[in-house]
Protein backbone atom coordinates (compact mmCIF):
# COMPACT_ATOMS: atom_id res chain seq x y z
CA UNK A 1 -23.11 50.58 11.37
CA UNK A 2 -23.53 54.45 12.07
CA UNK A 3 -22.48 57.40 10.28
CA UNK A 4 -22.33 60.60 11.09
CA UNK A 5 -23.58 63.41 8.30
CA UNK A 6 -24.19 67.11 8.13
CA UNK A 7 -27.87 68.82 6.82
CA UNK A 8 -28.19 71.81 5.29
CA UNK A 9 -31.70 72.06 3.85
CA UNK A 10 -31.28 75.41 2.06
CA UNK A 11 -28.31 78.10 1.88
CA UNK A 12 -27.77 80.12 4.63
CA UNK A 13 -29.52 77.80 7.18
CA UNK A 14 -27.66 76.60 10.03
CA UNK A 15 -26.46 72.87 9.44
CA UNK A 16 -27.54 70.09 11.59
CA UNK A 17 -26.26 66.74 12.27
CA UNK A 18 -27.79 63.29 11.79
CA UNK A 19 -26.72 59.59 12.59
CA UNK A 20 -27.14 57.42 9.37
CA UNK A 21 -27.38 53.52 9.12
CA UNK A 22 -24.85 52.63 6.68
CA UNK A 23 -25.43 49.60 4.14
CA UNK A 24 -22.64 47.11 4.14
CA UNK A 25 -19.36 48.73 2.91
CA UNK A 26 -18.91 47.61 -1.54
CA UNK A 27 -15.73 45.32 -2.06
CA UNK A 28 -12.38 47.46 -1.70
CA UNK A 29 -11.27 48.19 -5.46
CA UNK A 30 -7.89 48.16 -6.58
CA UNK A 31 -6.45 50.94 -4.57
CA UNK A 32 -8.56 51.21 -1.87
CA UNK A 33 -7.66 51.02 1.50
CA UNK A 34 -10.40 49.45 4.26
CA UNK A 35 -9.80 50.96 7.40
CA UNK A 36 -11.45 50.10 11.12
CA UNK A 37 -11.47 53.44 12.97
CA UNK A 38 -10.09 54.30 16.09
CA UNK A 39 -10.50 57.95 16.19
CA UNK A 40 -11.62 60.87 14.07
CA UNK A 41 -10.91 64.92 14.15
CA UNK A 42 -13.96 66.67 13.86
CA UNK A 43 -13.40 69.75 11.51
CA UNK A 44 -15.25 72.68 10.69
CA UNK A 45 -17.34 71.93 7.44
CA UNK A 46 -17.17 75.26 5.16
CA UNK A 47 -20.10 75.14 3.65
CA UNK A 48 -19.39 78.02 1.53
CA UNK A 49 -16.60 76.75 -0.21
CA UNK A 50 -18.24 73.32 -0.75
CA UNK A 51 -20.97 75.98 -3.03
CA UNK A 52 -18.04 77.29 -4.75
CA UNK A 53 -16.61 74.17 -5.76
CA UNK A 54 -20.05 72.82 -6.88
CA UNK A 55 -19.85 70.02 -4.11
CA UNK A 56 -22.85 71.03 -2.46
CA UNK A 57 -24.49 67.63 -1.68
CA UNK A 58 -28.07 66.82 0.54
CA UNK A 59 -25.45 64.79 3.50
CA UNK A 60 -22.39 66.23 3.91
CA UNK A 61 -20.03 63.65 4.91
CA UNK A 62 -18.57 64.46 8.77
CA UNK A 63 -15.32 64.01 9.97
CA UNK A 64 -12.05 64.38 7.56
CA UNK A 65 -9.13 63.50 9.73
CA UNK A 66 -8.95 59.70 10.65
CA UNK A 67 -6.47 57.33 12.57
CA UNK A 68 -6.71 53.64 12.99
CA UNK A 69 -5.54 50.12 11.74
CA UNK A 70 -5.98 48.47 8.23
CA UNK A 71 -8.22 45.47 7.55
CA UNK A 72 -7.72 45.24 3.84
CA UNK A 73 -6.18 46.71 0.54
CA UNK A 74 -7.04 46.35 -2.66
CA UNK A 75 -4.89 44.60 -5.19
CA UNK A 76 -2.88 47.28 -6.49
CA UNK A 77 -1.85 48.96 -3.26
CA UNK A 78 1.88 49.00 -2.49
CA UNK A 79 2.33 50.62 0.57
CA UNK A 80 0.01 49.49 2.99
CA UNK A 81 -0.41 46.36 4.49
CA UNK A 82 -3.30 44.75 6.83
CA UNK A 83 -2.85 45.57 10.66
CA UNK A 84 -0.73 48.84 9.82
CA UNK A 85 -1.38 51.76 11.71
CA UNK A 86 -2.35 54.74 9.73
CA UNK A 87 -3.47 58.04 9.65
CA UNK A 88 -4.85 60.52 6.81
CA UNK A 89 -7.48 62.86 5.42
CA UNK A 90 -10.33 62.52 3.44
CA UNK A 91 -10.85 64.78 0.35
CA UNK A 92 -13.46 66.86 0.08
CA UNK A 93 -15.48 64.73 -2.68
CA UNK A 94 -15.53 61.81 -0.22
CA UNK A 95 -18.49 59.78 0.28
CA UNK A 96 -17.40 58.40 3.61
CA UNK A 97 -17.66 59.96 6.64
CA UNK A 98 -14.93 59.42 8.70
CA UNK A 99 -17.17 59.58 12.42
CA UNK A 100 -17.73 55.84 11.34
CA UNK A 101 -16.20 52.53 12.35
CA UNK A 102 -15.28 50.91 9.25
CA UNK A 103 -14.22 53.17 5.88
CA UNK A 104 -12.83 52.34 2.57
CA UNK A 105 -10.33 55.35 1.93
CA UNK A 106 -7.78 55.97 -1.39
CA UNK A 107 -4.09 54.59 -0.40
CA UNK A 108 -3.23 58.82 -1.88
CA UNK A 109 -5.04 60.02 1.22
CA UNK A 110 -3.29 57.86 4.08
CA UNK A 111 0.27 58.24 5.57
CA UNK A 112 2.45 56.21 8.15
CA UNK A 113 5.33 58.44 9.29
CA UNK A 114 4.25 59.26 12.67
CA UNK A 115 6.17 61.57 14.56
CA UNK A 116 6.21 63.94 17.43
CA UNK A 117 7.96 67.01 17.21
CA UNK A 118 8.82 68.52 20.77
CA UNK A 119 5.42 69.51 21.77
CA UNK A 120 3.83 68.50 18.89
CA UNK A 121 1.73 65.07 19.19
CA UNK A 122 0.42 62.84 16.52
CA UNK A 123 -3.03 63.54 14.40
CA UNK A 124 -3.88 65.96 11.41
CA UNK A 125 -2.54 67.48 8.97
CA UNK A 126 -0.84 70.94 8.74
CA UNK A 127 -3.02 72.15 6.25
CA UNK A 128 -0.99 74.39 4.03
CA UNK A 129 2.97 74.48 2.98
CA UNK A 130 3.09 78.04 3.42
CA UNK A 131 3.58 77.82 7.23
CA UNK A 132 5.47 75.23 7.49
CA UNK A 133 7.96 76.32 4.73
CA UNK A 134 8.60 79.51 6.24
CA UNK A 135 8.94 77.71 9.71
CA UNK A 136 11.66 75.34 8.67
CA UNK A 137 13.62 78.35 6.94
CA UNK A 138 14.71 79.55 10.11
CA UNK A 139 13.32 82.77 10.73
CA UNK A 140 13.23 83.41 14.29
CA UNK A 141 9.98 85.41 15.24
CA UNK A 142 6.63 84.98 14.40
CA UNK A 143 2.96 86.78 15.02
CA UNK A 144 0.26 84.64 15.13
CA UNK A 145 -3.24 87.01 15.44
CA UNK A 146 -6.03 85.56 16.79
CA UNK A 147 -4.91 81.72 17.73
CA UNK A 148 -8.12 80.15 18.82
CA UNK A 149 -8.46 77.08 16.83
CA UNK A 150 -6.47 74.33 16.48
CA UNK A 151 -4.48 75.27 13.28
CA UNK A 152 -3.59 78.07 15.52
CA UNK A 153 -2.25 75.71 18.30
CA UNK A 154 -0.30 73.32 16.37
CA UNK A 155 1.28 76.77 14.38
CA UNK A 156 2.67 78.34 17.46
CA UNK A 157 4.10 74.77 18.51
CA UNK A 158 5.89 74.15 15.17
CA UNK A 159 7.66 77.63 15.22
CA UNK A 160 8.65 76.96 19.21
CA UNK A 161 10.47 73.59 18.25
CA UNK A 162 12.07 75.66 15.70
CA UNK A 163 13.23 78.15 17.96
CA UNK A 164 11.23 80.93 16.88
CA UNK A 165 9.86 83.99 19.34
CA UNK A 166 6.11 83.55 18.96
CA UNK A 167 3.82 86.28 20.05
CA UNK A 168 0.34 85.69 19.79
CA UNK A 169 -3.70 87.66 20.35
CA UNK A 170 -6.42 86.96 22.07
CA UNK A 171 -10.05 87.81 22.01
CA UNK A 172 -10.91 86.95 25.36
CA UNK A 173 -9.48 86.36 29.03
CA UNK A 174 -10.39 82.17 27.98
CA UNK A 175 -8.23 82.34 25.40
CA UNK A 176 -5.82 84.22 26.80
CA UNK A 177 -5.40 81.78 29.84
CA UNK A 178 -5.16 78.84 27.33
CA UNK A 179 -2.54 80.27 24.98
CA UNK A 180 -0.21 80.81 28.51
CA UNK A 181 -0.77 77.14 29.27
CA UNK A 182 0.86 76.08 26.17
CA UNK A 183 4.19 74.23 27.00
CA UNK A 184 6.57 75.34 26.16
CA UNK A 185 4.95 78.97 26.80
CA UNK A 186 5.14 81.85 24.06
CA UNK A 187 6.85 85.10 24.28
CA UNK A 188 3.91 87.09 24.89
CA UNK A 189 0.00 86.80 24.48
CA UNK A 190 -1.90 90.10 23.47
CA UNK A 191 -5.22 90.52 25.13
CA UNK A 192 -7.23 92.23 22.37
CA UNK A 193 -10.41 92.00 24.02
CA UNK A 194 -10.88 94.95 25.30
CA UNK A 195 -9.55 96.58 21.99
CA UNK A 196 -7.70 99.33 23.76
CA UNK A 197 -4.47 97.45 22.33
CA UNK A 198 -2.39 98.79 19.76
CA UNK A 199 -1.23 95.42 18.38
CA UNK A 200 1.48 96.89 15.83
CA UNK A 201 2.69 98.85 18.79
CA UNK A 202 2.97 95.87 21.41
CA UNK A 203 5.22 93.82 18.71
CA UNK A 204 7.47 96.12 17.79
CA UNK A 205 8.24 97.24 21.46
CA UNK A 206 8.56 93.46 21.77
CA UNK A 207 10.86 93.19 19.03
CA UNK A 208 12.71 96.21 19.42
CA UNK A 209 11.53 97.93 16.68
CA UNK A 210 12.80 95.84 14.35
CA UNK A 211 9.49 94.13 13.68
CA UNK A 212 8.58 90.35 12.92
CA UNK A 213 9.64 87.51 10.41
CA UNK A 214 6.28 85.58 9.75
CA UNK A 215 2.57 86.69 10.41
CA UNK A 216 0.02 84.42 10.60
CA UNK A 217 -3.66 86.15 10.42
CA UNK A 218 -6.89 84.08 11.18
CA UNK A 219 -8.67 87.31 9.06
CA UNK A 220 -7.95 90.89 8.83
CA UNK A 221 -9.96 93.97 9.21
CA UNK A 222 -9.98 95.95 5.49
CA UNK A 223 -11.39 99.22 6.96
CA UNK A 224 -11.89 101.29 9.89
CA UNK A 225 -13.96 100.30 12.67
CA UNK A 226 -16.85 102.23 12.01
CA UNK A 227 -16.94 101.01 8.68
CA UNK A 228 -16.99 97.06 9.54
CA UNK A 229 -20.39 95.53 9.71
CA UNK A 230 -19.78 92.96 12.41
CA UNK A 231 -18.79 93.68 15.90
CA UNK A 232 -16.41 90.37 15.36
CA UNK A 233 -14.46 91.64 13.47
CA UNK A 234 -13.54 94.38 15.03
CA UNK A 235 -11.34 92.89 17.21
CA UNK A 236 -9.04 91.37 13.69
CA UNK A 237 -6.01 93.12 13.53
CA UNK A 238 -6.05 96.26 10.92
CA UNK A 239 -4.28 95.28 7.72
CA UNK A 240 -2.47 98.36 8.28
CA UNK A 241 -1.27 97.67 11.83
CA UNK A 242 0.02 94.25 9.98
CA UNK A 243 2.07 95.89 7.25
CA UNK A 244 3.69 98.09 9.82
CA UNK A 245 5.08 95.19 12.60
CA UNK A 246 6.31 93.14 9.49
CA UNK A 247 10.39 93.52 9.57
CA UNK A 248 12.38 93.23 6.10
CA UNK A 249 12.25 90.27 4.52
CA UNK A 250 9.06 89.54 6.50
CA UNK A 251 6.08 87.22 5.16
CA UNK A 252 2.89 87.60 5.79
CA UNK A 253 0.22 84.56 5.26
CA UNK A 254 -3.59 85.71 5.42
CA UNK A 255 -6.53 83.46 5.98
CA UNK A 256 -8.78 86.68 4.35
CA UNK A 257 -10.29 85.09 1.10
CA UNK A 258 -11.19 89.03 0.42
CA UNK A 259 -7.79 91.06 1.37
CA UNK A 260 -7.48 94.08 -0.70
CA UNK A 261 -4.38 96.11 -0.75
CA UNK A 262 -4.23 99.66 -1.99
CA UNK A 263 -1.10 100.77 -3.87
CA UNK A 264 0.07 102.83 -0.38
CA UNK A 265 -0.14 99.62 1.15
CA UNK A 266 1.64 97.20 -1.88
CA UNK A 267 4.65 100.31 -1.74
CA UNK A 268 4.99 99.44 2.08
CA UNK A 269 5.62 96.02 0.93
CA UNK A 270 7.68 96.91 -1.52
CA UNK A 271 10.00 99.01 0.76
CA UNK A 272 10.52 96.24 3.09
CA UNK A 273 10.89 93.67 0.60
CA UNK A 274 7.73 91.29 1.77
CA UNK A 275 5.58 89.12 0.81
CA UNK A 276 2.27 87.79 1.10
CA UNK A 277 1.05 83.99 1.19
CA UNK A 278 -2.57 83.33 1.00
CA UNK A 279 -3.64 80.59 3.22
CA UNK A 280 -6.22 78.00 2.09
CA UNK A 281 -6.41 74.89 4.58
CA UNK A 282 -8.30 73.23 1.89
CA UNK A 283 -5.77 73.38 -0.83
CA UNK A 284 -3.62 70.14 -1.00
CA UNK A 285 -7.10 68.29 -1.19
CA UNK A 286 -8.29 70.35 -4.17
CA UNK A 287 -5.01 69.56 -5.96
CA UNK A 288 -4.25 66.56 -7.74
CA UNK A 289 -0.76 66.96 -8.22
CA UNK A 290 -0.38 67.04 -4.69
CA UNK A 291 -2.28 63.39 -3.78
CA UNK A 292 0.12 61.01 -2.72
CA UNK A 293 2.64 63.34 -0.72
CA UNK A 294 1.57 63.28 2.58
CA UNK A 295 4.32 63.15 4.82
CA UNK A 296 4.13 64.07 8.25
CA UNK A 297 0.52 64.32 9.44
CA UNK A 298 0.19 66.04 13.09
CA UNK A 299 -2.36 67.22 15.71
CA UNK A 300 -1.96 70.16 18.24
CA UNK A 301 -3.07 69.41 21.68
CA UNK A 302 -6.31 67.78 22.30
CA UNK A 303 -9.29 67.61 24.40
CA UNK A 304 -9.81 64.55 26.14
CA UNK A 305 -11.46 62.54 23.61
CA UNK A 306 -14.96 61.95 22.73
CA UNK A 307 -16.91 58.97 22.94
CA UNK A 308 -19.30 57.84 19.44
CA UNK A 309 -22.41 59.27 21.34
CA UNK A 310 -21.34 62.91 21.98
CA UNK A 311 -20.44 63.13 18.20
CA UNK A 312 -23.49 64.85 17.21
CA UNK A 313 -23.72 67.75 19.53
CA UNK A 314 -19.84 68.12 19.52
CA UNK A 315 -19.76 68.57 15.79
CA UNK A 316 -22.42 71.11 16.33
CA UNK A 317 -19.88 73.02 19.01
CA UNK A 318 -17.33 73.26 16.11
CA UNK A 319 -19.53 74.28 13.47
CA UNK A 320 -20.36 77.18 15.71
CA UNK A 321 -16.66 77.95 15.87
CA UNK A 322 -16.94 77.43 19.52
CA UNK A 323 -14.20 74.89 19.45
CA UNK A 324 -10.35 76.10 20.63
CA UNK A 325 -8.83 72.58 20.59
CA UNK A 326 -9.36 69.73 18.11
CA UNK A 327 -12.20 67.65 18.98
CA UNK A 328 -11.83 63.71 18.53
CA UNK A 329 -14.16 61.01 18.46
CA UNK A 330 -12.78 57.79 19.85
CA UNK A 331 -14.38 54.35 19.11
């Protein structure tokens, strides 16, 4: 039986991607779960993070988010039983690789509530409270900068079935033409590309003035454009430009590990009575007090799926970042 793993010989390299025989599977301990595998998400691995944590390992375990059927449970697990369906997320300390047919996973780190919401179909997780909590309040329009991925995808889908205006960016005509192929459709995609768009500009006109509820950033810039040493990142919104199209009241969740605000900016804030949410995808895995509480676990809308032999140069696609949807490997 086959595993798939990720290399990374020495930091800064580029990460490859091996098959690996695995020995037989040890004896399922008390609460254990043995599940056969009938499809797996294949998610960026952050290598960077896995440093920080002091994680780093010589085979990185690939493929987090898992669905399939349960073959056996160990003696103290209550919830599961053999032939239910389930789906869940390994932590980031696993051992198994979930691009695999046959993995022993903690009854903490599986779910069964499977749901569709509107749009919405069945897979991962959403991976951070933040969103969804200031979905479900209600607010009514949302910014989401630079949707590419598939956290992106599944974010402008949960604040649609909630009724919310979403306006969204895009960093090229691609992903331009696939955010106006979402069903149901946004309120407006911003073509960035070019960067002759004045993004604050575009949502307040949209909004009448009155700017947005909830912005979602997938990274900010933190200076001018000269002053940025990628080209990339040029394209991010200014954090300025994001301060100004927040309304009052508004909340602002930031994927940038590294924001810095300067006291004009925090007495914008302040004025307008916002806030600002920093979003870690990785965070209900790194906590303990949050294992167990898995409740509704979702994907956004999917490729057609993979088959076991493409795994390896797919997972090398979305380590590159080259991936817009979720990519999954069905056995």
């Amino acid at each position: 039986m086959k595993a798939l793993y990720g290399q990374q010989n020495s930091p800064g390299e580029e990460m490859t991607f091996v098959f690996q025989e695995r020995e037989n599977i040890p004896a399922t301990r008390d609460h254990d779960v043995k599940v056969q595998v009938r499809a797996c998400a294949l998610s960026w691995v952050d290598t960077k993070l896995l440093s920080e944590i002091k994680l780093r390992k010589e085979l990185v375990p690939v493929g987090r988010e898992i669905s399939g059927v349960v073959l056996e449970v160990g003696s103290k697990v209550t919830f599961f039983q053999p032939d239910d369906e389930v789906v869940g997320i390994l932590p980031l300390d696993s051992e198994e690789s979930g691009v695999c047919e046959v993995i022993l996973v903690h009854e903490h780190y599986l779910g069964t509530r499977w749901r569709i919401l509107g749009g919405v179909s069945l897979g991962a997780h959403l991976p951070s409270s933040s969103w969804f909590q200031a979905v479900v309040s209600g607010w009514s329009v949302s910014v989401t900068l630079r949707v590419t991925g598939p956290f992106g995808t599944i974010a402008i889908q949960l604040a649609q079935h909630r009724g919310a205006k979403v306006i969204s960016t895009a960093h090229s005509l691609e992903d331009k033409q696939y955010l106006e192929r979402l069903r149901p459709a946004g309120a407006r995609v911003i073509d960035v590309s070019h960067g002759k768009i004045d993004v604050a500009e575009s949502c307040l006109e949209e909004t009448g003035g009155l700017g947005v509820d909830i912005v979602l950033d997938a990274g900010v810039r933190l200076f001018s454009a000269e002053d940025e040493p990628a080209p990339k990142s040029q394209l991010l919104p200014h954090k300025h430009d994001i301060i100004t199209l927040l309304g009052v009241g508004g909340h602002w969740i930031t994927t940038e590990k590294n924001l810095q605000l300067d006291p004009p900016d925090s007495h914008s804030l302040f004025l307008k009575g916002a806030t600002v949410s920093f979003l870690n995808d990785e965070i209900w895995n790194l906590s303990n007090v949050q294992q167990g509480k898995y409740l509704d676990i979702l994907w956004p809308q999917l490729d057609e799926p993979i088959p076991l032999y493409e795994a390896k140069v797919s997972m090398e696609i979305v380590q590159k970042n080259q991936a817009r949807k979720r990519q999954v490997i069905q056995f």
